[in-house]
Protein backbone atom coordinates (compact mmCIF):
# COMPACT_ATOMS: atom_id res chain seq x y z
CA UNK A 1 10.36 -20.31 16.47
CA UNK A 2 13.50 -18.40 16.11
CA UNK A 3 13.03 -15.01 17.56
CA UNK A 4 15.48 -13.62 14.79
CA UNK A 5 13.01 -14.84 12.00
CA UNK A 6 10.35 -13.18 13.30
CA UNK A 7 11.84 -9.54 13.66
CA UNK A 8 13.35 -10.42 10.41
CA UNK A 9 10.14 -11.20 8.66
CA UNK A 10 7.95 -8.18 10.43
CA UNK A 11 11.23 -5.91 9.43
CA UNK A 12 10.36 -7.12 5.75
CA UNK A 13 6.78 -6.69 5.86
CA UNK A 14 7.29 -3.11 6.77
CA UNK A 15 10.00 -2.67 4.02
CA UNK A 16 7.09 -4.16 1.48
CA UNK A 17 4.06 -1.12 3.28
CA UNK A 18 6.52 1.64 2.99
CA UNK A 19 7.42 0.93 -0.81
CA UNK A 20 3.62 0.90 -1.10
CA UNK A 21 3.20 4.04 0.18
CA UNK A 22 6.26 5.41 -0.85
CA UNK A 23 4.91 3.87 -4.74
CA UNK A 24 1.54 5.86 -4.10
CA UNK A 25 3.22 9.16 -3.18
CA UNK A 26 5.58 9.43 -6.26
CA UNK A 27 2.24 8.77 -8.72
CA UNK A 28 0.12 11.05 -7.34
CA UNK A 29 3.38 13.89 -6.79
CA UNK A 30 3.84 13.17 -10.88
CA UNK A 31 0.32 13.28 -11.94
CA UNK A 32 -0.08 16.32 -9.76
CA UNK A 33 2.78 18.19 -11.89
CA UNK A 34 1.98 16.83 -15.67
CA UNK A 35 -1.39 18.09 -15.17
CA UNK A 36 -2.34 20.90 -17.34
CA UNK A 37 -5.65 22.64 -16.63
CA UNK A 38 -7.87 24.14 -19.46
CA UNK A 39 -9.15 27.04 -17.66
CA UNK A 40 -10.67 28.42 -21.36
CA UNK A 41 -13.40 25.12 -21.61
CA UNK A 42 -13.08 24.16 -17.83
CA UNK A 43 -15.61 26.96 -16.83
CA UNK A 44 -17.76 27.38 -20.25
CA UNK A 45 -21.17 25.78 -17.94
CA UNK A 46 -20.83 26.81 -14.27
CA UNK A 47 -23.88 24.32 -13.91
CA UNK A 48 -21.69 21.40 -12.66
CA UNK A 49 -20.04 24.06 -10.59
CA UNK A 50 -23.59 24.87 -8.97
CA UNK A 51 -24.68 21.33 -8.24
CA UNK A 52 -22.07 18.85 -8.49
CA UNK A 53 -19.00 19.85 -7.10
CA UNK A 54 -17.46 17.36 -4.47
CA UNK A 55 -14.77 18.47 -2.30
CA UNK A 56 -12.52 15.36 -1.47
CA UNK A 57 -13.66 12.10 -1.11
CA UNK A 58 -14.80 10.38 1.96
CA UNK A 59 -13.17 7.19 2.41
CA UNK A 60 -14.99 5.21 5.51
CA UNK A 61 -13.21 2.08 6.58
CA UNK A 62 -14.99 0.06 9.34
CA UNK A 63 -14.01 -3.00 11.33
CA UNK A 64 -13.48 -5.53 7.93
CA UNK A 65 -11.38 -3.38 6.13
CA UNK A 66 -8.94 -3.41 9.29
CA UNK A 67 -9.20 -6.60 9.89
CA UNK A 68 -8.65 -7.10 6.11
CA UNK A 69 -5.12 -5.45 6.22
CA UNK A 70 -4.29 -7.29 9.48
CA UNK A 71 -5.03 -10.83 8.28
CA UNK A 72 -3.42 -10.00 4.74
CA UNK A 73 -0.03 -8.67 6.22
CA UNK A 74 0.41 -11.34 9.14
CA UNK A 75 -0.57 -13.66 6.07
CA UNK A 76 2.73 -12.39 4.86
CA UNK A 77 4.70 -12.07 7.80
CA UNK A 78 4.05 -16.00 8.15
CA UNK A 79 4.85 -16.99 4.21
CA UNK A 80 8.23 -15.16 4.39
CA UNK A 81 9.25 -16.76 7.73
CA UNK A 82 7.89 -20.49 6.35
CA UNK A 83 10.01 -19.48 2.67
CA UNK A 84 13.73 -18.39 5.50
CA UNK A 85 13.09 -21.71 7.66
CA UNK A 86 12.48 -24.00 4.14
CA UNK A 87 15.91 -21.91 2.48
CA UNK A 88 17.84 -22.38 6.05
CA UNK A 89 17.11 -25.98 6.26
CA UNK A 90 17.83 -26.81 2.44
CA UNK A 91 21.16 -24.98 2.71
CA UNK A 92 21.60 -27.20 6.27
CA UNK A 93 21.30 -30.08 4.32
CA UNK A 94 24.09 -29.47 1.82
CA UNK A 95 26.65 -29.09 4.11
């Protein structure tokens, strides 16, 4: 394998993570400023206040969900460099 393809490839995986993330950063930045409390019915029972009330969320991600991400990004890694080696040898062939 070309080493260029490779580079090439991982450079475009992490182009396609960071517009996820970036993607996930500009949603949550916009619903955080078009939200609009209602402070007037928000507090008219403080019983869900007393019992319910859940600071953040606890996200636990063991071994799978790793090795979930891993599999699914060198997945891509090895599609983009098999879709540059099938375009490089088509436009070989017409020359």
């Amino acid at each position: 394998m070309k080493r260029r393809y490779i580079v090439e490839a991982i450079g475009i995986a992490a182009l396609f993570v960071m517009v996820i993330i970036s993607g996930q950063v500009v949603r949550g930045y916009l619903a955080t400023r078009t939200y609009v409390p209602d402070i007037v019915n928000e507090y008219s029972t403080t019983d869900y206040l007393q019992h319910e009330v859940a600071i953040g969320i606890a996200i636990h991600m063991d071994g799978w969900d790793y090795f979930a991400i891993i599999i699914g990004l060198f997945i891509w890694i090895v599609g983009y460099h098999q879709v540059r080696v099938w375009l490089k040898r088509r436009s070989g062939k017409r020359r």
